[in-house]
Protein backbone atom coordinates (compact mmCIF):
# COMPACT_ATOMS: atom_id res chain seq x y z
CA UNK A 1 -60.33 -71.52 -96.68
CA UNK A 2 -62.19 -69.66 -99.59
CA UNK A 3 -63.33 -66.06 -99.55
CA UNK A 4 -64.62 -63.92 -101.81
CA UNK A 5 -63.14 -60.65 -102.41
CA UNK A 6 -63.08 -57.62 -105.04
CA UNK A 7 -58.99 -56.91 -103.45
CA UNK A 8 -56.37 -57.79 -101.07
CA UNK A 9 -53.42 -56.36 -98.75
CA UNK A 10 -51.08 -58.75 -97.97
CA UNK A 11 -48.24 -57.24 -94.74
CA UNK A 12 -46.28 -58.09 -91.92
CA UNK A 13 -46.67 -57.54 -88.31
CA UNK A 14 -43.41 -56.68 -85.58
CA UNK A 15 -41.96 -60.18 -84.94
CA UNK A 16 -42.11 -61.58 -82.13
CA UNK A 17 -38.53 -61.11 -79.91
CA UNK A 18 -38.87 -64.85 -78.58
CA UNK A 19 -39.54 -66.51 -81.68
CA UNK A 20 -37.21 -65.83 -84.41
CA UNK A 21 -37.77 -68.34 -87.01
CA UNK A 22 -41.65 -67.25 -87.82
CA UNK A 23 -43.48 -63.87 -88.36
CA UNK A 24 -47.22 -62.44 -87.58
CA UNK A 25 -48.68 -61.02 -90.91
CA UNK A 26 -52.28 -60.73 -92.15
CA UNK A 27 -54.33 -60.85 -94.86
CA UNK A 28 -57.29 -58.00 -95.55
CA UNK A 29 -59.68 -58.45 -97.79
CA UNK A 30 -61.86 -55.49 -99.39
CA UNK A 31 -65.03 -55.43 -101.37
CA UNK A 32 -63.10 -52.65 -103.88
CA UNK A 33 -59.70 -52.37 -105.99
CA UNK A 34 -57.12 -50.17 -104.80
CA UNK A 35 -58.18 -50.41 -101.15
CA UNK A 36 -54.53 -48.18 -99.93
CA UNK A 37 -56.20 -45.21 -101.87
CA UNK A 38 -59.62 -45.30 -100.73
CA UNK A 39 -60.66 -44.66 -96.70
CA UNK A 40 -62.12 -47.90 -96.59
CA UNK A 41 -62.09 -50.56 -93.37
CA UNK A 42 -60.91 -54.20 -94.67
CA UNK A 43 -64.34 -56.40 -94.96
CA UNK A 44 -61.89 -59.69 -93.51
CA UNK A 45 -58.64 -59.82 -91.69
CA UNK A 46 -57.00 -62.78 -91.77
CA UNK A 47 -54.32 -63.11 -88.92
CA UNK A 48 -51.33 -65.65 -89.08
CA UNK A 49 -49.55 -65.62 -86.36
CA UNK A 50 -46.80 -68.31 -87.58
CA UNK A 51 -45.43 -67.58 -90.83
CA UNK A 52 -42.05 -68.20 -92.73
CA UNK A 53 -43.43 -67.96 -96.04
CA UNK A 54 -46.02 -66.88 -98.15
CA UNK A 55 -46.41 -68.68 -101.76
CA UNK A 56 -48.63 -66.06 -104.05
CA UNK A 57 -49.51 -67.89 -107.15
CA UNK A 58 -50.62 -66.62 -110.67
CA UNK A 59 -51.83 -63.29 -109.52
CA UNK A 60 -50.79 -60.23 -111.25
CA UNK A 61 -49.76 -57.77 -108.01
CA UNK A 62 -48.35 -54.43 -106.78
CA UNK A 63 -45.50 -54.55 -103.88
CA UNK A 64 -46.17 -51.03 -102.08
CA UNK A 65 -42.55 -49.84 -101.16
CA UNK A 66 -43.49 -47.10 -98.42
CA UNK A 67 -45.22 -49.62 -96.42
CA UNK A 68 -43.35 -52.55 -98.11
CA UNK A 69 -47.43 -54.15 -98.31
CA UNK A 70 -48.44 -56.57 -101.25
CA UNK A 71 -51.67 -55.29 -102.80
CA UNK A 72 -53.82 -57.76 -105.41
CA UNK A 73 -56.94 -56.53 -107.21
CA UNK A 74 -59.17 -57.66 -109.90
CA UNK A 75 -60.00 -60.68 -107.68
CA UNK A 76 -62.96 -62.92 -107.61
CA UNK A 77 -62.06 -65.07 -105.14
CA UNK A 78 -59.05 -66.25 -102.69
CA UNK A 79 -58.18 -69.36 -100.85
CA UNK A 80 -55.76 -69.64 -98.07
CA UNK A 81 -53.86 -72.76 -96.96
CA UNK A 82 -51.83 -72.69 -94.22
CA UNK A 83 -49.28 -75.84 -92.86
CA UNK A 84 -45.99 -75.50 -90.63
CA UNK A 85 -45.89 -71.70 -91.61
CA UNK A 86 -46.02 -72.34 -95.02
CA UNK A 87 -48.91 -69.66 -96.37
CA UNK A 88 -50.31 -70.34 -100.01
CA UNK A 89 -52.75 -67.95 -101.49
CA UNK A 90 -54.18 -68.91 -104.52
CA UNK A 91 -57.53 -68.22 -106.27
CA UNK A 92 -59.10 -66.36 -109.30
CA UNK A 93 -58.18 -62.90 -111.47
CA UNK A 94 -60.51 -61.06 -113.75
């Protein structure tokens, strides 16, 4: 699916005890760069409940080591595909 977003935080969720081969994470989309500085509530979360990996592609990116988040900006747009747990997030940089 295709959204349209200024900035994104990409993180992981606790794992599920019973399922050990997959992990919850989400995807929150904000209308602003920077969101982790700013006291702003994500426009879009995007839950996956079912992940093993997450394929980010051509994006330029910060990895947040207190939180151990993935932060994007500069975005126009995003597009999500997800099959099998495989997550690919592709879209379009300024």
């Amino acid at each position: 699916m295709k959204y349209k977003t200024k900035s994104v935080i990409i993180g992981r969720k606790k794992k599920d005890k019973e399922d050990v081969l997959f992990r919850p994470c989400f995807i929150a989309l904000f209308d602003l760069n920077d969101p982790h500085k700013a006291n702003e509530v994500p426009k879009e979360i995007i839950e996956i409940k079912k992940a093993k990996r997450i394929d980010i592609i051509d994006f330029k990116l910060k990895f947040m080591l207190m939180g151990g988040d993935i932060v994007i900006n500069d975005l126009k747009w995003i597009e999500v595909q997800e099959e099998n747990g495989n997550v690919r997030i592709t879209g379009q940089q300024v």
